[in-house]
Protein backbone atom coordinates (compact mmCIF):
# COMPACT_ATOMS: atom_id res chain seq x y z
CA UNK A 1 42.86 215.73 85.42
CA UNK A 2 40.58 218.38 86.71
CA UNK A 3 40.51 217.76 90.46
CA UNK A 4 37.60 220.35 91.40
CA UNK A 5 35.45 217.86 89.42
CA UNK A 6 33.13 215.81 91.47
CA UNK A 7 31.91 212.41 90.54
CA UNK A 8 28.67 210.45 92.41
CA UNK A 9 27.65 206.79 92.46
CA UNK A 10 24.14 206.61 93.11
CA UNK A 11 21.87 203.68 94.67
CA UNK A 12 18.29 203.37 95.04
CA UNK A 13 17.90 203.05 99.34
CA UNK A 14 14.51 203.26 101.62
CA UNK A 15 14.47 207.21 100.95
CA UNK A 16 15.13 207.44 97.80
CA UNK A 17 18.70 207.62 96.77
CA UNK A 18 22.03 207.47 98.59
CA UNK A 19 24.68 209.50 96.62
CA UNK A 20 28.64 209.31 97.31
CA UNK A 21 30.57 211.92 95.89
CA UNK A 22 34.08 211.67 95.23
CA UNK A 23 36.79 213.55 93.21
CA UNK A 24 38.18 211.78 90.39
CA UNK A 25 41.62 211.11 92.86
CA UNK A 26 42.30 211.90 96.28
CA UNK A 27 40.70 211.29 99.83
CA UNK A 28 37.92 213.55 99.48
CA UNK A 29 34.12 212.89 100.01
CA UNK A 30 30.51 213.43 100.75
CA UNK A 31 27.57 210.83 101.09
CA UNK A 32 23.56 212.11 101.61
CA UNK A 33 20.43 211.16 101.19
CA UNK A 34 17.87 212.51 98.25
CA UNK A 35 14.50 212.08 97.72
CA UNK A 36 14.52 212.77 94.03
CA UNK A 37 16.87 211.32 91.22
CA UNK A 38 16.90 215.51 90.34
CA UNK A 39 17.86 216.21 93.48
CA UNK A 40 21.31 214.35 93.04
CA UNK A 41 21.93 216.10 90.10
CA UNK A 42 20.96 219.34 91.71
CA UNK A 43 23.32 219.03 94.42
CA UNK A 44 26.01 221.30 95.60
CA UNK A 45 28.10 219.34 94.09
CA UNK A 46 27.24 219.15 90.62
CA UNK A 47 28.32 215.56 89.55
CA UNK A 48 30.33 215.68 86.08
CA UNK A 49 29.90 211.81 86.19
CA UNK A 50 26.93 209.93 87.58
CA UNK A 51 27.12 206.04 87.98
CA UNK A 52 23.61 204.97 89.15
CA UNK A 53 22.55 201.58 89.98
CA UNK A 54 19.43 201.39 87.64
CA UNK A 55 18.60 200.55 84.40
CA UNK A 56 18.98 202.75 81.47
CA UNK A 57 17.55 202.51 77.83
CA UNK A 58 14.36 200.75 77.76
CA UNK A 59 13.97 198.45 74.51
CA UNK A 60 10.70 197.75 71.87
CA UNK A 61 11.17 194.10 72.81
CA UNK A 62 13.29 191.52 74.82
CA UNK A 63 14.48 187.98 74.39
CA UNK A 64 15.34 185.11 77.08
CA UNK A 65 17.26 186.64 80.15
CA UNK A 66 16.35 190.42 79.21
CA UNK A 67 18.02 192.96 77.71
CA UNK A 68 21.75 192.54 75.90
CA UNK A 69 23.42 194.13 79.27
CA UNK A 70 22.01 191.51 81.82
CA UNK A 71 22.89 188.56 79.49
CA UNK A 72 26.46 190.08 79.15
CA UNK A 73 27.15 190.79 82.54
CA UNK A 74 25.30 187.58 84.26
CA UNK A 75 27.98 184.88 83.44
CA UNK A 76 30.59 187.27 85.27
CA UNK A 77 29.21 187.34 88.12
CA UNK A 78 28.97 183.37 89.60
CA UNK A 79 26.92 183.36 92.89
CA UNK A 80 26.05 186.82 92.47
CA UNK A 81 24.19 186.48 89.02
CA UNK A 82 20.73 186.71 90.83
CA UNK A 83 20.97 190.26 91.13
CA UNK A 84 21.12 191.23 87.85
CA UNK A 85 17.30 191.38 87.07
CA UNK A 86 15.87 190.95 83.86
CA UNK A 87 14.72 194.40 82.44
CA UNK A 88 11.17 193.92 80.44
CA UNK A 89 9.97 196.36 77.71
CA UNK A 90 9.36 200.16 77.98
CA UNK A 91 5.61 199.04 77.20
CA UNK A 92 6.00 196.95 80.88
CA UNK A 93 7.57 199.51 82.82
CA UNK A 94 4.90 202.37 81.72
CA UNK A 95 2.38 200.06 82.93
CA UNK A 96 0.24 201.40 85.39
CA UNK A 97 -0.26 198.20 87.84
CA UNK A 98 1.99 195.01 88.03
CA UNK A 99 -1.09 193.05 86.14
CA UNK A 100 -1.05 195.61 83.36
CA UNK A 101 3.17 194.79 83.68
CA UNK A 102 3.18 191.42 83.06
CA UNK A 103 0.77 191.65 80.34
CA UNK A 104 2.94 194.30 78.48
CA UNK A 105 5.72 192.23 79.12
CA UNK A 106 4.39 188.64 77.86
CA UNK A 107 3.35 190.46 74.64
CA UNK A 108 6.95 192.48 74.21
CA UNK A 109 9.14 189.55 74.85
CA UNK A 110 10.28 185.98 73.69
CA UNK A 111 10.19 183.23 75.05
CA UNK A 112 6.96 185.22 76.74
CA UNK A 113 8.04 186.34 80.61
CA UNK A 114 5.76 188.66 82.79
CA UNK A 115 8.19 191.43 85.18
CA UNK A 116 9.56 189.75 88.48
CA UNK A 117 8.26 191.13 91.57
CA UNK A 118 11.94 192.79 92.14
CA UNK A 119 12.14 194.48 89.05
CA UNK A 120 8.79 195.55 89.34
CA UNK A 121 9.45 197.54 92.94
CA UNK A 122 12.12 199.29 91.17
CA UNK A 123 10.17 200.57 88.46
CA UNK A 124 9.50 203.96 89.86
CA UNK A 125 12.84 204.80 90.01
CA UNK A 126 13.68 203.40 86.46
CA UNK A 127 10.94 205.75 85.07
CA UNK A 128 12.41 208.55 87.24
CA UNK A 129 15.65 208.02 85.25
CA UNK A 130 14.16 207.31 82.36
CA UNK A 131 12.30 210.45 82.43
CA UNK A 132 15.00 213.03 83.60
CA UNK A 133 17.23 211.42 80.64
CA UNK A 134 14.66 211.65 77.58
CA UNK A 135 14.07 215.65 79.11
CA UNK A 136 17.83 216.49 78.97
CA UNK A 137 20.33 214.88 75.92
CA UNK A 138 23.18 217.24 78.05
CA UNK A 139 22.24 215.00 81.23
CA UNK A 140 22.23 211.65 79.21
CA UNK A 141 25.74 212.04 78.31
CA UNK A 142 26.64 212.32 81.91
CA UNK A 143 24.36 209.64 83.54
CA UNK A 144 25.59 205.76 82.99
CA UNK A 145 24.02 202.80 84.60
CA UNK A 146 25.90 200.67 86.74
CA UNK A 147 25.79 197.50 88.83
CA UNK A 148 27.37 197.24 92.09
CA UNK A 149 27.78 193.69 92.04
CA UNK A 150 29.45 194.28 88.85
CA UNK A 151 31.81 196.94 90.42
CA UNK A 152 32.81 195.05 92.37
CA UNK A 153 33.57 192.32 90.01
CA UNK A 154 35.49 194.88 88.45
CA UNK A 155 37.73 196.07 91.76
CA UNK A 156 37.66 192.38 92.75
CA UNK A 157 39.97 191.97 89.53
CA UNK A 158 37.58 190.11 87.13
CA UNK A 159 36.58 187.97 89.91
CA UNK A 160 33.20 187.46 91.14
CA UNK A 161 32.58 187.91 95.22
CA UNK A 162 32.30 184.80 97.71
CA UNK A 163 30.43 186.23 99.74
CA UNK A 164 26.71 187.50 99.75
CA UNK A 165 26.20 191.50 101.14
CA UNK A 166 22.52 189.96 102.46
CA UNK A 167 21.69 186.40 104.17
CA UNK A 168 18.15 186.03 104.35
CA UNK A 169 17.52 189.71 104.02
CA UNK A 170 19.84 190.61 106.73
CA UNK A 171 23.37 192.34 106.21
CA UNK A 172 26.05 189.60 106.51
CA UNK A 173 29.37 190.80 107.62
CA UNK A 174 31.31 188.76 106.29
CA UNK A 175 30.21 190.05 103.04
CA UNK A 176 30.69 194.13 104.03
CA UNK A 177 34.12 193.80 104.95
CA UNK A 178 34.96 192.01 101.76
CA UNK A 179 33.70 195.31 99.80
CA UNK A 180 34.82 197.14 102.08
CA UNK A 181 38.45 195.85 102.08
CA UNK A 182 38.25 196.25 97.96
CA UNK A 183 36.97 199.64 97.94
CA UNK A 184 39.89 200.71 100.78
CA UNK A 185 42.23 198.97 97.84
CA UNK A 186 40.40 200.95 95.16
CA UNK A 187 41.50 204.52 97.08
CA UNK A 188 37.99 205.26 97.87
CA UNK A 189 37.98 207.28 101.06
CA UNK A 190 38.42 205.67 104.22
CA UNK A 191 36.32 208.48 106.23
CA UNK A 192 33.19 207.63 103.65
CA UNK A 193 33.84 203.34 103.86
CA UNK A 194 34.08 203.36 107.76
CA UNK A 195 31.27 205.92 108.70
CA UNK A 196 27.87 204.55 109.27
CA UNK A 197 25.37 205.35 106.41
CA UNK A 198 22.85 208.47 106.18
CA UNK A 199 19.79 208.02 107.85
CA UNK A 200 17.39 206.09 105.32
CA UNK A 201 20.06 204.08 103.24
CA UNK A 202 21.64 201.03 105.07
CA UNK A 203 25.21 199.84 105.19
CA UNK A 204 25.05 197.70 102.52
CA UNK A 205 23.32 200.91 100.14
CA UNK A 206 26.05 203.02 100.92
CA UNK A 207 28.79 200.55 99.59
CA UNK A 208 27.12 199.64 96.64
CA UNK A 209 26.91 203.57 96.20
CA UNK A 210 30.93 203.65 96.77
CA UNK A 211 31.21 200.91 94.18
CA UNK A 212 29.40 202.72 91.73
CA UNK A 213 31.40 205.79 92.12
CA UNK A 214 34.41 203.75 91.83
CA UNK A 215 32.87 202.92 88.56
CA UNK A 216 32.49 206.73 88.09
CA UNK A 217 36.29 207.13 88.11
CA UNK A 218 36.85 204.42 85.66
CA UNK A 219 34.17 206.52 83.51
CA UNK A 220 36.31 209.81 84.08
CA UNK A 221 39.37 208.39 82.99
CA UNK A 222 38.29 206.01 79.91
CA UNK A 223 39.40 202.81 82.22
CA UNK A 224 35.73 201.25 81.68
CA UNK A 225 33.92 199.88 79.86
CA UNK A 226 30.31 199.48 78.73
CA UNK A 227 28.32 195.29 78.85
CA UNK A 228 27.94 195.02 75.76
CA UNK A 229 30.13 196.98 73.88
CA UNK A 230 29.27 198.77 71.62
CA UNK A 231 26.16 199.50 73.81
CA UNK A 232 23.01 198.93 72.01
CA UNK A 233 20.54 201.90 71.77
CA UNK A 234 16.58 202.36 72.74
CA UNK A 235 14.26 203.82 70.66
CA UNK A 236 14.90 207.06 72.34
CA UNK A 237 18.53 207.21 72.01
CA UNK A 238 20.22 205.78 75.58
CA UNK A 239 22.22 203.53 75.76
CA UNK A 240 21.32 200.08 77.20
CA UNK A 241 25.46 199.04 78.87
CA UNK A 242 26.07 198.02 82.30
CA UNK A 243 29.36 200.03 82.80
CA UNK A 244 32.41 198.48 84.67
């Protein structure tokens, strides 16, 4: 195992994107702030693995519930299913408004479903993604998606959580220390779990961010595995898997 190798799991946070870097083993870490998507994979560090918590592979069309990887990861996931939006066409994300969205979407899907409010916020940095992935097949092959919740599913030992991160909106304690206590058990580094996040990310971005770089090291060392599997493809080539 090549320990000069960083890894990153990335979330989406107020400014952008929170990044944690971590070696593939060992105590060693960085978290920051970027503004760009690019900007993570410009870093200092140079991320051989990148786990990001957004979706990847946009399809033609969609049936009930989304894409293959939401359906296949929902039923895991008990109280914590919510999360797990439904991701509409590539036809609804290009959109230019959230009218123009749900339109796309109600023609590119069955049953017919117009874009949630959530996903639709997030659709700037799906196309951001999207984008730097289509530009760069070399970047593709090191950029999976993720979901935290999922993650920690995964460190949680096929179990989903109890306990919310958010209660009304609000960071719930009982719910940090949970993830917290599972990424201590997962040997992520205690410095990077205990410290208080960047300025513009928020405690609960920067554990999802350790959860998806946990994830990371699963990719590095062929532990995970990709919802569905085999992953199906978009039209462009990515893969559409919610790795775990």
């Amino acid at each position: 195992m090549n320990a000069s190798l960083w890894l990153a799991g990335v979330d989406g946070c107020r400014d952008g994107w929170i990044a944690a870097f971590v070696r593939p083993d060992g105590a060693e870490g960085a978290v920051a702030v970027f503004g760009r998507f690019a900007d993570v994979i410009a870093s200092p560090q140079q991320p051989a693995i990148v786990a990001v918590d957004v979706p990847i592979g946009l399809p033609e069309r969609v049936g009930a519930g989304g894409r293959a990887a939401e359906n296949a990861v929902r039923p895991l996931l008990g109280a914590r299913q919510s999360s797990v939006f439904s991701v509409p066409s590539r036809a609804a994300v290009e959109a230019a408004d959230y009218a123009a969205a749900c339109q796309a979407a109600l023609a590119t899907s069955a049953p017919p479903r117009k874009v949630s409010k959530q996903l639709f916020n997030i659709v700037p940095k799906i196309r951001e993604v999207d984008a730097a992935l289509r530009a760069d097949v070399a970047l593709a092959a090191r950029v999976h998606e993720v979901h935290p919740e999922l993650a920690f599913w995964r460190l949680n030992g096929g179990r989903p959580l109890a306990e919310p991160k958010k209660v009304k909106n609000a960071p719930y304690s009982p719910g940090l220390a949970l993830r917290r206590r599972l990424l201590r058990e997962a040997g992520l580094p205690a410095t990077l779990i205990d410290a208080p996040p960047p300025k513009g990310a928020g405690p609960d971005d920067l554990l999802d961010a350790l959860a998806c770089a946990a994830v990371a090291r699963r990719i590095h060392d062929g532990s995970a595995r990709p919802f569905p599997d085999p992953p199906p493809r978009d039209p462009y080539g990515l893969p559409m898997a919610i790795w775990a």
